[in-house]
Structures are given as C-alpha cells and as structure tokens.
Protein backbone atom coordinates (compact mmCIF):
# COMPACT_ATOMS: atom_id res chain seq x y z
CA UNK A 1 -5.58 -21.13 -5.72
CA UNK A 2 -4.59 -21.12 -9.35
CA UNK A 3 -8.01 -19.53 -10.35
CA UNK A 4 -7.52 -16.57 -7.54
CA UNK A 5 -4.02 -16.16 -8.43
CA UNK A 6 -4.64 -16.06 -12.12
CA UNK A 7 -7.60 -13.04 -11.64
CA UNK A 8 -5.62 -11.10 -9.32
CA UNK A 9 -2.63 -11.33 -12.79
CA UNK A 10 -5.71 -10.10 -15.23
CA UNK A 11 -6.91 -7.31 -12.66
CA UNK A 12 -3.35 -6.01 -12.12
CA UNK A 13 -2.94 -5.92 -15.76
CA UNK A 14 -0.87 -8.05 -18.51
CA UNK A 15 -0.35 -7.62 -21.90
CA UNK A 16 -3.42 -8.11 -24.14
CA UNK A 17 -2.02 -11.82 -25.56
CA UNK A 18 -1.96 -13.18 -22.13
CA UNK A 19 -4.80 -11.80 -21.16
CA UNK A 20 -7.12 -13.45 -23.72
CA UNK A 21 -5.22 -17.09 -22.52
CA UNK A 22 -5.88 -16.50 -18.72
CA UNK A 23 -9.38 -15.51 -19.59
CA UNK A 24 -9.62 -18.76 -21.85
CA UNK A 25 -7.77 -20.68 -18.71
CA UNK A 26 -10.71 -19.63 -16.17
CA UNK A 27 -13.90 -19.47 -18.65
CA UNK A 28 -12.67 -23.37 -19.93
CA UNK A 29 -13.11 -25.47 -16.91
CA UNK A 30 -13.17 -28.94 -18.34
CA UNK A 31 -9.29 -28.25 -19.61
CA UNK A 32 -7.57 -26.84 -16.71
CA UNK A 33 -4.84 -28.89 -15.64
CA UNK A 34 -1.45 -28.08 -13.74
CA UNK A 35 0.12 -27.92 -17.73
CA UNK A 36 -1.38 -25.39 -18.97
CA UNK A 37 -1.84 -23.24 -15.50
CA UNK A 38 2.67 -24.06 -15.44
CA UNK A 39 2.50 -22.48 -19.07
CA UNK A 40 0.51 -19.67 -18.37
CA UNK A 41 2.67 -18.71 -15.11
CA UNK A 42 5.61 -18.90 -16.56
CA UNK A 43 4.49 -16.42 -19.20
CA UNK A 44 3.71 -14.11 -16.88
CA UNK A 45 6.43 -14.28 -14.75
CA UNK A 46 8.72 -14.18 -17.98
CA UNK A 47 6.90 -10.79 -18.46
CA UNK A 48 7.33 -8.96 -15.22
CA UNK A 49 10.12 -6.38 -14.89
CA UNK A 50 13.44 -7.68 -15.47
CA UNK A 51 14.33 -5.91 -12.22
CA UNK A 52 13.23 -8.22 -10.31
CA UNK A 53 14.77 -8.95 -6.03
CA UNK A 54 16.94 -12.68 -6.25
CA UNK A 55 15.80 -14.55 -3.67
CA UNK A 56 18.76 -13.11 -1.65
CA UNK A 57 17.58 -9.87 -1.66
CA UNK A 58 13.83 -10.65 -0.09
CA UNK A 59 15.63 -11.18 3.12
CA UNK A 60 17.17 -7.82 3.25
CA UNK A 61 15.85 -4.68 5.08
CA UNK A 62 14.25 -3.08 1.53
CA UNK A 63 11.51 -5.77 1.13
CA UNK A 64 10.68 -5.73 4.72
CA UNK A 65 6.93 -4.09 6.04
CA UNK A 66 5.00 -4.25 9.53
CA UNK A 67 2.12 -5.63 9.71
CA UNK A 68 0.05 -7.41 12.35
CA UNK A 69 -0.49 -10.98 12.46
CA UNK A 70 -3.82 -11.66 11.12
CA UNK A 71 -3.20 -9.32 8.04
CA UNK A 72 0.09 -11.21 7.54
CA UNK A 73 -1.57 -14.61 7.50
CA UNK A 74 -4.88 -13.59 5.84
CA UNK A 75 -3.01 -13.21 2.42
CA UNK A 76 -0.51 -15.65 2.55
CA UNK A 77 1.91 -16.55 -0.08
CA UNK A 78 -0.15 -14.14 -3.17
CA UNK A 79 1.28 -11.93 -5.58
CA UNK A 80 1.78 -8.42 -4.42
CA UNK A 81 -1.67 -6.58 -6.21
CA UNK A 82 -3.52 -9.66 -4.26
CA UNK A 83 -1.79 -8.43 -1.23
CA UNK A 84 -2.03 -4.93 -1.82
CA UNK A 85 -6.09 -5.29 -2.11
CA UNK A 86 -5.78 -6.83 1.33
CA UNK A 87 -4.15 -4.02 2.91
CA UNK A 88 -5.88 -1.03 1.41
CA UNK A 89 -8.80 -3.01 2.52
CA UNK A 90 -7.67 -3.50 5.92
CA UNK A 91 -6.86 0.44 6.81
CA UNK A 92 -10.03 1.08 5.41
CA UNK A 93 -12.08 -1.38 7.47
CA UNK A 94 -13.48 -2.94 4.07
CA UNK A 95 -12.75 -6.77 2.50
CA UNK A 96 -12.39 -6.23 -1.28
CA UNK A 97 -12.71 -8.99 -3.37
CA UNK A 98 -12.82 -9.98 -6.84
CA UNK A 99 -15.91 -11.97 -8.20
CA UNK A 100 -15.88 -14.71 -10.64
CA UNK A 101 -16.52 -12.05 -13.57
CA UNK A 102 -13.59 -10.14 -12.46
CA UNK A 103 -15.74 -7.82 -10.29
CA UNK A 104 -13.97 -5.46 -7.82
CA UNK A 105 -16.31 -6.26 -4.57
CA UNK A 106 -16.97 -4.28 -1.48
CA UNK A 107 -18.01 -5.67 2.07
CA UNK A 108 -17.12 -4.43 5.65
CA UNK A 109 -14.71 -5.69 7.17
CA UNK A 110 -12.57 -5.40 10.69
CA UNK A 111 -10.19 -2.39 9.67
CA UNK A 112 -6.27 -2.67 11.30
CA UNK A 113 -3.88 -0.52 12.31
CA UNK A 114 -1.46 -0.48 8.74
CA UNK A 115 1.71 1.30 9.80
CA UNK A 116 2.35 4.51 7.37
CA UNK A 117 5.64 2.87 5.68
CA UNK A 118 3.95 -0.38 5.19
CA UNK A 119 0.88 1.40 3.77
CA UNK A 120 3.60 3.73 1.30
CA UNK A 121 5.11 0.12 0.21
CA UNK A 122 2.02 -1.06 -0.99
CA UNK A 123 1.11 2.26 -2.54
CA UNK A 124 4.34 2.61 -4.22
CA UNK A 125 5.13 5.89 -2.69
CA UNK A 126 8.92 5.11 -2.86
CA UNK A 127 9.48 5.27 -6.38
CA UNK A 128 7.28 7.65 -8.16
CA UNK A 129 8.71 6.35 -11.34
CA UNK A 130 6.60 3.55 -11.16
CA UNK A 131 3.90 2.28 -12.88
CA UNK A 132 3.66 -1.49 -12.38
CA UNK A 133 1.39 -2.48 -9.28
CA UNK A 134 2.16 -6.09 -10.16
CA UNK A 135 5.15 -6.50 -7.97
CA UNK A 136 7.80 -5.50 -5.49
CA UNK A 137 10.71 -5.00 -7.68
CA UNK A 138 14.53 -3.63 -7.06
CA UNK A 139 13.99 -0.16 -7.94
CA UNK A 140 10.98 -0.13 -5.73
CA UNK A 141 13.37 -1.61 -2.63
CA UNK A 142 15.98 0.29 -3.32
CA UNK A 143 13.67 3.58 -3.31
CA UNK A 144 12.31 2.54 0.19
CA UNK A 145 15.82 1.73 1.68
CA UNK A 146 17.06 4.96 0.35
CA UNK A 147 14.01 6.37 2.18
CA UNK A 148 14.65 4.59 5.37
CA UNK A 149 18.81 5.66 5.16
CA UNK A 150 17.46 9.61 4.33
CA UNK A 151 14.89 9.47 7.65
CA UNK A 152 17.82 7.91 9.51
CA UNK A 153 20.36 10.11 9.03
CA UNK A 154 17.77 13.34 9.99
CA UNK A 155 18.31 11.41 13.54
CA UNK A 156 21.96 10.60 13.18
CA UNK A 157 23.04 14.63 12.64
C-alpha cells in the first residue's frame, strides 16, 4: 500500500526534492520501514495546497460524486490522481496501471457507466484555474457547488 500510494504521489507530480526521496524510498528496499514512509508522507501532505477541505467539509454536498459500487470499492481509500486513473479508466473500458518503473500501463478492462458530473470532478472541469491533479481541494468544491446552485436555479425560475 505504501509503495502504490507513494508512485501514484511521484506520477501526479511533487517538487523535485521529494521526488528524488520517494524514488530513494521505493528503489531501497532493505530500509523501508513505517519511519521513514511517516516522514515522507508527511512531507507531502505538508506540500499540498493550503486550501485544503477539514474533515467537516468532506461530508458536505461539494465533495460528493456518483459512482457505482464496484468503482467505489475498487479504489478504496487512495489519493485522488490514484482514483482519478480508476475512473478515466473505467468510462473508457480500460484498467490503467502504473508499473514498478513508474510505467503508465494499458489493459482492457469492463468499462462503467461514470455519470457526467462525477466524470467533470475528476477532470477538474469546475475550476479551470486549476492546475494540481493531486487532490480535491476547497476551491475545487466550492467551484462544483457553485455549479450545482447555477444548474439548480435554471430549474427553480
């Protein structure tokens, strides 16, 4: 788990100093321990956007999406480019996967029906200021719920 979650951080992107340590952390496989995978999280987390959702705002209506239930579980509890890969994959009937040499990887796959606001969320289509595919943050969720208020109130007038 900590080698899958660590290549989908590199493939995403991170700046260049991290990079070489996470490619250190997989390539040195006698001294892998939970230490120095903790240290390595926490210096990417301590990188990510400083806009990030509190806990109390993942519950709310701007960090929800549809999806069906094998997608859902198929993915689990990864980091949102990990999760992205999956759906992208999904609507287009493909598996991608990344290899141990950090190898984007192609294979059919059973596509699924991805709803077209799910699909936007995980193509950022909310915020076109973005540029980090890394995560979910609160300009991206407050983008989509001013999307979802704007389609609403077409209906409401």
């Amino acid at each position: 788990v900590q080698k899958e979650w660590l290549s989908s951080c590199l493939i995403a992107g991170v700046d260049i100093e991290i990079e070489g340590k996470i490619r250190n952390f997989l390539n040195n496989k006698t001294d892998n321990n939970q230490n120095n995978f903790e240290e390595l999280r926490l210096a990417i987390v301590s990188t990510e956007n400083k806009n990030k959702l509190e806990n109390t705002d993942k519950n709310k209506l701007w960090n929800f999406t549809l999806l069906d239930e094998s997608t859902n579980k198929s993915y689990g509890n990864a980091i949102f480019s990990a999760k992205r890969r999956v759906i992208l994959g999904k609507d287009q009937g493909k598996k991608i996967t990344v290899d141990e040499n950090f190898e984007i990887k192609e294979s059919k796959s059973a596509s699924a029906f991805i709803p077209p606001c799910t699909k936007n969320v995980f193509l950022k289509y909310y915020n076109p200021l973005t540029n980090n595919l890394r995560g979910w943050d609160k300009t991206d969720a407050e983008a989509y719920l001013k999307d979802i208020k704007d389609t609403l109130q077409t209906f409401l007038n």
